[in-house]
N, C-alpha and C. Protein backbone atom coordinates (compact mmCIF):
# COMPACT_ATOMS: atom_id res chain seq x y z
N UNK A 1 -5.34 -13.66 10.62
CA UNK A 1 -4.49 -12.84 11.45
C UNK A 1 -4.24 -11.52 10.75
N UNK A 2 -3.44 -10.43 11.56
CA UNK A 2 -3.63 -9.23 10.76
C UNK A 2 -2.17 -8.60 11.31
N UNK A 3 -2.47 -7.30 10.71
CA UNK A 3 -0.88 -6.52 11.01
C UNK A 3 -0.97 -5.55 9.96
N UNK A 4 0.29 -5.32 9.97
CA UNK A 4 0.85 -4.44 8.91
C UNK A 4 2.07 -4.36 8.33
N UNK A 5 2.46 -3.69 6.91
CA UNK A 5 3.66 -4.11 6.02
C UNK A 5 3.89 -2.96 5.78
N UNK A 6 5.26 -2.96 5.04
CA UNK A 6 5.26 -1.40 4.56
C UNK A 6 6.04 -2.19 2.82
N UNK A 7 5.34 -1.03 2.38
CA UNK A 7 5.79 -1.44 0.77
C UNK A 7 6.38 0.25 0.15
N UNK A 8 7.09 -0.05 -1.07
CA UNK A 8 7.43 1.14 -1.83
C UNK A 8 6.26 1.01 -2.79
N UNK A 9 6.22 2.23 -3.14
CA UNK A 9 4.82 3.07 -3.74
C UNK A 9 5.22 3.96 -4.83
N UNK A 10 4.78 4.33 -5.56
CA UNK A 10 4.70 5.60 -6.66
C UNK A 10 4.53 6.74 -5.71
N UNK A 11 4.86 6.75 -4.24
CA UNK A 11 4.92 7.68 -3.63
C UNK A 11 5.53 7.66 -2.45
N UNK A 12 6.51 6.75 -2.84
CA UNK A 12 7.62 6.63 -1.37
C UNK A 12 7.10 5.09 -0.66
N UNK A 13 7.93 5.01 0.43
CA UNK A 13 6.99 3.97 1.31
C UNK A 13 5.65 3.90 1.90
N UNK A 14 4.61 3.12 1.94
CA UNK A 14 3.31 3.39 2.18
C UNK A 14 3.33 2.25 3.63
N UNK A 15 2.28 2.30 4.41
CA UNK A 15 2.16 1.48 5.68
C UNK A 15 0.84 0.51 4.52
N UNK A 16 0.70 -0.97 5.01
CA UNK A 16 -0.31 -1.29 3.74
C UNK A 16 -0.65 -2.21 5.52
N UNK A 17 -1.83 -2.35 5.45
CA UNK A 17 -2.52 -3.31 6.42
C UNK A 17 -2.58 -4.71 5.63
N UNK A 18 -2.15 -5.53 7.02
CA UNK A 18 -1.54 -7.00 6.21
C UNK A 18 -2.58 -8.59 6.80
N UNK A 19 -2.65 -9.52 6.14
CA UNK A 19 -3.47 -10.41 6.36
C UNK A 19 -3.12 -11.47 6.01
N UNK A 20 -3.45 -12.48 6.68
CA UNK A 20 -3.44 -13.89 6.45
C UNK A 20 -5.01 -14.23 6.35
N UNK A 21 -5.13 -14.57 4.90
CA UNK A 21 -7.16 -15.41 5.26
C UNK A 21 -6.80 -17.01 4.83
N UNK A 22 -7.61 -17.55 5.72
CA UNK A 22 -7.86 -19.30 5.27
C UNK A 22 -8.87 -19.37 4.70
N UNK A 23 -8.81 -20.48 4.10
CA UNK A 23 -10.64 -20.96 3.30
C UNK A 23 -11.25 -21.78 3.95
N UNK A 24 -11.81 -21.14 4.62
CA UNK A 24 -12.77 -22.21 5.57
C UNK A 24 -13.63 -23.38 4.88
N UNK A 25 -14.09 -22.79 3.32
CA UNK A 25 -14.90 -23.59 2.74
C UNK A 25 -14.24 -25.11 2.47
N UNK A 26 -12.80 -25.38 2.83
CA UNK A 26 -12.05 -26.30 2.17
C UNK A 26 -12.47 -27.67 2.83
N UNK A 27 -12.85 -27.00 4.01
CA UNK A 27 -13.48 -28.20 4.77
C UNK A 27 -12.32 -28.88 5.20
N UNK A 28 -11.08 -28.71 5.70
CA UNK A 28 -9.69 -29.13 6.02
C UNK A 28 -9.70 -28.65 6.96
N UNK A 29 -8.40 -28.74 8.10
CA UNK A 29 -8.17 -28.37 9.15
C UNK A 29 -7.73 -26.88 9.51
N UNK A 30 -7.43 -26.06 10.51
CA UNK A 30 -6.63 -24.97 9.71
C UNK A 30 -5.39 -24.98 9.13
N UNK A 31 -4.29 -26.00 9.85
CA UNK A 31 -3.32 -26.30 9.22
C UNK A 31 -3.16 -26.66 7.69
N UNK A 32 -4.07 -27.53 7.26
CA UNK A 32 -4.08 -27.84 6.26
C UNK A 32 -4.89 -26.74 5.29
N UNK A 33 -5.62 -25.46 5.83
CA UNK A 33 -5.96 -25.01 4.60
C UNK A 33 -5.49 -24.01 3.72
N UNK A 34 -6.05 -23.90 2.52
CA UNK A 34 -5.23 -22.54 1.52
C UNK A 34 -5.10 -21.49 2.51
N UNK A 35 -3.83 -20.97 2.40
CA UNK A 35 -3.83 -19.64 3.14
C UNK A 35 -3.26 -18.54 2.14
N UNK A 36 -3.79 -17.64 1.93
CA UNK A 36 -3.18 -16.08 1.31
C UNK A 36 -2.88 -15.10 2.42
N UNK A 37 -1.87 -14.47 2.12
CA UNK A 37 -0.92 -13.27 2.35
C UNK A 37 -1.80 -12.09 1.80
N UNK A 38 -2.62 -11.27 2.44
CA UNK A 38 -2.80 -10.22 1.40
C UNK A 38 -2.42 -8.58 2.42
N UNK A 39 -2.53 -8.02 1.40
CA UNK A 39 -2.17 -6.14 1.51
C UNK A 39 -3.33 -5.35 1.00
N UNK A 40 -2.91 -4.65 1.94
CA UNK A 40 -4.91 -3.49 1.66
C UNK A 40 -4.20 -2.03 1.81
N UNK A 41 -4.64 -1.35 0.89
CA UNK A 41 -4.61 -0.07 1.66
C UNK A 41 -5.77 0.73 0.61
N UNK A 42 -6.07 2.17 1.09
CA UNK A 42 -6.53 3.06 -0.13
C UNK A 42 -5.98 4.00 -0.54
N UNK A 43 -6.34 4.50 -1.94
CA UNK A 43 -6.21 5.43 -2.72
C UNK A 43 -6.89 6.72 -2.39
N UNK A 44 -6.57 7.63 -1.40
CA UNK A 44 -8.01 8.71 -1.76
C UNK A 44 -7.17 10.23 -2.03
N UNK A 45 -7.60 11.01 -2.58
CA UNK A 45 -7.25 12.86 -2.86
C UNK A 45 -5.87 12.44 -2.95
N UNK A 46 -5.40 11.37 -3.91
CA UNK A 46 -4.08 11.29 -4.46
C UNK A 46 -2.83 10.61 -3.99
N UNK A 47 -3.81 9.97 -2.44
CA UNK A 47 -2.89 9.73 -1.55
C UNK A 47 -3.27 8.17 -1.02
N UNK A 48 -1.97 7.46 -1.05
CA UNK A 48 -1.98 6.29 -0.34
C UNK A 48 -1.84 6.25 1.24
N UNK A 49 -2.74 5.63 1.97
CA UNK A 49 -2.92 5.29 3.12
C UNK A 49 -3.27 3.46 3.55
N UNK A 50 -3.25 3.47 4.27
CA UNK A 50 -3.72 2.00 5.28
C UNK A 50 -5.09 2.34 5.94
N UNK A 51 -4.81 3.58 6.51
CA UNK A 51 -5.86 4.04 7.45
C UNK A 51 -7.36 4.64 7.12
N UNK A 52 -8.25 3.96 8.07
CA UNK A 52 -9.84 4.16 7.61
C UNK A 52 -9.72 6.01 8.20
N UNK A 53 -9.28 6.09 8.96
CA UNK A 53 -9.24 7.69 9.53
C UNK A 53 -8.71 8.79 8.38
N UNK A 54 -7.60 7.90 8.50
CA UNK A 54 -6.45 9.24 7.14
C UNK A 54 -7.89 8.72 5.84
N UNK A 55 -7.71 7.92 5.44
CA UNK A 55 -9.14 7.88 4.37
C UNK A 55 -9.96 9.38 3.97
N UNK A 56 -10.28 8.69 5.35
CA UNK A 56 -12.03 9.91 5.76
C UNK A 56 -11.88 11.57 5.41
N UNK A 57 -10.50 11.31 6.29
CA UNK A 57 -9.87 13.19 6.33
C UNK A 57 -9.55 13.43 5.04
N UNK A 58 -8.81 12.47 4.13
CA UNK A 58 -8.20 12.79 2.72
C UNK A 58 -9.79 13.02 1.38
N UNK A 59 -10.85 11.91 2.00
CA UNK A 59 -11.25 12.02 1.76
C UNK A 59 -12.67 14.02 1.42
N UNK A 60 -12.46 13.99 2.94
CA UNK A 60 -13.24 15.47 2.95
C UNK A 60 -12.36 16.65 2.38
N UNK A 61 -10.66 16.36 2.54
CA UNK A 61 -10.02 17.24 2.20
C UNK A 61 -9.94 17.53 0.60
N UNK A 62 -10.18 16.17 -0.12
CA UNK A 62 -10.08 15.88 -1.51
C UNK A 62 -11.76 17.37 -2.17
N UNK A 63 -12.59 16.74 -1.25
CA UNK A 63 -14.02 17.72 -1.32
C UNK A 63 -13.67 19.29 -1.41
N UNK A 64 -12.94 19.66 -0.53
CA UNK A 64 -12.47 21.11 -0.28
C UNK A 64 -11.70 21.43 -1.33
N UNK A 65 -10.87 20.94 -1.89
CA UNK A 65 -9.68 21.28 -2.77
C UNK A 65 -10.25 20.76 -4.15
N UNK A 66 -11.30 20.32 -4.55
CA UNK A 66 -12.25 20.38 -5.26
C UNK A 66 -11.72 19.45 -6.14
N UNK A 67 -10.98 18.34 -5.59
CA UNK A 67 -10.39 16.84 -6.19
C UNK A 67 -11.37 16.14 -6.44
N UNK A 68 -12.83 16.22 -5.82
CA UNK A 68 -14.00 15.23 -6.08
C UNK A 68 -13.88 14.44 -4.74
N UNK A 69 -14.60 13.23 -4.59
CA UNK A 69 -14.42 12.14 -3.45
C UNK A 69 -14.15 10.87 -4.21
N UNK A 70 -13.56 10.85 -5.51
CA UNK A 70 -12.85 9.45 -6.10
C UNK A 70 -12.22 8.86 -4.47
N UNK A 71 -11.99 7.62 -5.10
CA UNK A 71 -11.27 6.98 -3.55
C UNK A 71 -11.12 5.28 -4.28
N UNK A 72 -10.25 4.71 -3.65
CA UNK A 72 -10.33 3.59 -4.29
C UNK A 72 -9.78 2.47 -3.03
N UNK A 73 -9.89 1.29 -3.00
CA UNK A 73 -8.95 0.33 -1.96
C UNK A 73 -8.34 -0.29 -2.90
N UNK A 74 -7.36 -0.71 -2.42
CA UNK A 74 -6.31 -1.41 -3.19
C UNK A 74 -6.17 -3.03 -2.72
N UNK A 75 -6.33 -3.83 -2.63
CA UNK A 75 -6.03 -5.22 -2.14
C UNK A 75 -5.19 -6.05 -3.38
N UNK A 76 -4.11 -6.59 -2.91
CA UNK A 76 -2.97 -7.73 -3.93
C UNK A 76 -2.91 -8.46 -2.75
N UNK A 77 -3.07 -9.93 -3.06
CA UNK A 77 -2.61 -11.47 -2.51
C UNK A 77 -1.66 -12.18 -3.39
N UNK A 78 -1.29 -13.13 -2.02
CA UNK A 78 -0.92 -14.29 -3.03
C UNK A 78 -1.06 -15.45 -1.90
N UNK A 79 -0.94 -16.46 -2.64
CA UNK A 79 -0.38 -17.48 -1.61
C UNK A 79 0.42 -17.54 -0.55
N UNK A 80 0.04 -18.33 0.47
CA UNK A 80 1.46 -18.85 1.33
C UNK A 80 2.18 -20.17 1.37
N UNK A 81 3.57 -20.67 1.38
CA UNK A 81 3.85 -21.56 1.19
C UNK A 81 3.71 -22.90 2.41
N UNK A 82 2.42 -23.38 1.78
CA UNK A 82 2.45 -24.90 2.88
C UNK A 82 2.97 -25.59 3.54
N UNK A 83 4.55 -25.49 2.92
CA UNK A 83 5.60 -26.43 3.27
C UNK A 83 6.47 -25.47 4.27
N UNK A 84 6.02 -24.40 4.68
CA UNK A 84 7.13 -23.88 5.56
C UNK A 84 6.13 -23.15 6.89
N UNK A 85 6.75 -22.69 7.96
CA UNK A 85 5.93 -22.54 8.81
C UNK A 85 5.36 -21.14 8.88
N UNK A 86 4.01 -20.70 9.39
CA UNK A 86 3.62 -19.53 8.73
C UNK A 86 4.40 -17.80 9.10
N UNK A 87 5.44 -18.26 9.68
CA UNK A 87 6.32 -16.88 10.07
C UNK A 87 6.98 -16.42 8.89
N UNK A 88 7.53 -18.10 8.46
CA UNK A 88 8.39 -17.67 6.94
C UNK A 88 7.73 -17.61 6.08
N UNK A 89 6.75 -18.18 5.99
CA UNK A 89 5.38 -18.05 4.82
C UNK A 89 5.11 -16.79 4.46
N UNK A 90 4.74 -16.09 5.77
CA UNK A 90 4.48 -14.82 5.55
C UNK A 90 5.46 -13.98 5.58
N UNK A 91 7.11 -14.18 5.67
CA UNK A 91 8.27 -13.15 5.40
C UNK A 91 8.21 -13.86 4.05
N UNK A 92 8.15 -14.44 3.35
CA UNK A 92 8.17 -14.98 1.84
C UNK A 92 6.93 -14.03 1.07
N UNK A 93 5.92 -14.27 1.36
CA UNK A 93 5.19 -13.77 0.74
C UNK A 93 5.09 -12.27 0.57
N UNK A 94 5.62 -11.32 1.76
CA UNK A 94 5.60 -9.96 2.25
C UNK A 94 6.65 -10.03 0.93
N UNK A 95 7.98 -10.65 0.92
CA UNK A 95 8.53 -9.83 -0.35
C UNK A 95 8.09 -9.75 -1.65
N UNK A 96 6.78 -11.64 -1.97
CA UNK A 96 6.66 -11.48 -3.35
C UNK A 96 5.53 -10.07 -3.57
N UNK A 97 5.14 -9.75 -2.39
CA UNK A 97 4.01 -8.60 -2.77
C UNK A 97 4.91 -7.09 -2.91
N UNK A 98 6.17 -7.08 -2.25
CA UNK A 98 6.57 -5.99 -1.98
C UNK A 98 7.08 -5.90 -3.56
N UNK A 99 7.75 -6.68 -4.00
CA UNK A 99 8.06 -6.83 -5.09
C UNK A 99 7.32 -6.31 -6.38
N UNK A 100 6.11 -7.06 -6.17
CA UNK A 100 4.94 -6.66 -7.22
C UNK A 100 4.88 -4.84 -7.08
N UNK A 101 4.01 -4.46 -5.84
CA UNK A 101 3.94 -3.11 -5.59
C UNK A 101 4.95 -2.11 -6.13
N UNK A 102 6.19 -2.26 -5.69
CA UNK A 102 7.49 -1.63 -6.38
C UNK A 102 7.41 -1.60 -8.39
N UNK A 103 6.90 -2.77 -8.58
CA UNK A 103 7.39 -3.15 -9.86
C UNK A 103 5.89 -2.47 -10.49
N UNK A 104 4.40 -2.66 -10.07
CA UNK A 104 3.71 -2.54 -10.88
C UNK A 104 2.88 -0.96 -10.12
N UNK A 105 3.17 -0.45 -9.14
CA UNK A 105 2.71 0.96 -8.10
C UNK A 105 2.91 1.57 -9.19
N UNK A 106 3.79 2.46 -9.63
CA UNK A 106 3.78 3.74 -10.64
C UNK A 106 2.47 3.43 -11.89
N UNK A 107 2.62 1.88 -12.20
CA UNK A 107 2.03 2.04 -13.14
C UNK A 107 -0.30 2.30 -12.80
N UNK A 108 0.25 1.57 -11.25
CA UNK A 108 -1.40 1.40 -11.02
C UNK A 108 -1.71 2.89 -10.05
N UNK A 109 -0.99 4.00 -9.48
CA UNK A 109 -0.94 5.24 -9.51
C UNK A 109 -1.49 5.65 -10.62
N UNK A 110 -0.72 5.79 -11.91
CA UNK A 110 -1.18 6.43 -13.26
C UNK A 110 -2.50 6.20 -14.14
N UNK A 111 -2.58 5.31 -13.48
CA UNK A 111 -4.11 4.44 -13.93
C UNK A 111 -5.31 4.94 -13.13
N UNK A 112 -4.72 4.88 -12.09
CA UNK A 112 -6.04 5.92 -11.14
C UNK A 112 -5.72 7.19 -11.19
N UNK A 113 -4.68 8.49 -11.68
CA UNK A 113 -4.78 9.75 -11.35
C UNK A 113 -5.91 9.63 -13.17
N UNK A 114 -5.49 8.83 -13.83
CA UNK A 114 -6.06 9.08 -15.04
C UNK A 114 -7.76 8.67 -15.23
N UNK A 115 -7.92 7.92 -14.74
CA UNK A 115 -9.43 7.93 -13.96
C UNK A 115 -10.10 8.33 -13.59
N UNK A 116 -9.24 9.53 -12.82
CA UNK A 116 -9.89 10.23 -11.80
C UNK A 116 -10.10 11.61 -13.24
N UNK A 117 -8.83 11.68 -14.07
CA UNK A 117 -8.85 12.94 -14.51
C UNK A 117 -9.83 12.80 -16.03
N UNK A 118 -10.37 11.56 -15.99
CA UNK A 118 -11.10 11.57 -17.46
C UNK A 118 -12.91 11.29 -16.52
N UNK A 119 -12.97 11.64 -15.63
CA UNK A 119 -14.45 11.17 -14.91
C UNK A 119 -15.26 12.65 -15.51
């Protein structure tokens, strides 16, 4: 299933495109199989987005302003909890990610402007 979240960022709130994947390989039912919570978005000309469009544009704009076309996607999961039903699963899990993002964003920002600035 899909959607979207919004998380805090090393640059304010970001829109992050949101997911539920099962493991089909588990050979279980769907009920019964692993399910992860995950968050996507990209990195491009300095800027966090969700969007394949804003991407593209940040991307050509990054070209013009002579940033290069670095670009990166970002994806963090985690689990969902089995024992509860997948509405709260996934309001559970939306905070342990929001959490992470808040706590570890500045630092994985600085890691990519510095990437970008030692290429």
């Amino acid at each position: 299933s899909g959607g979207s979240a919004q998380a805090e960022a090393g640059q304010g709130t970001i829109s992050v495109s949101a997911a539920v994947l099962r493991d089909a390989r588990s050979g279980l039912t769907t009920a019964g199989a692993a399910r992860l919570r995950v968050w996507r978005w990209y990195w491009v000309n300095d800027t966090y987005t969700a969007s394949d469009t804003v991407a593209k544009v940040q991307g050509a704009l990054g070209r013009l302003r002579f940033w290069g076309d670095d670009g990166a996607i970002i994806a963090v999961y985690t689990p969902l909890d089995a024992s509860l039903p997948e509405p709260q699963a996934r309001e559970q899990a939306d905070a342990r990610l929001g959490q992470f993002v808040r706590e570890h964003g500045p630092a994985l920002q600085a890691a990519l402007r510095a990437r970008h600035a030692g290429r």
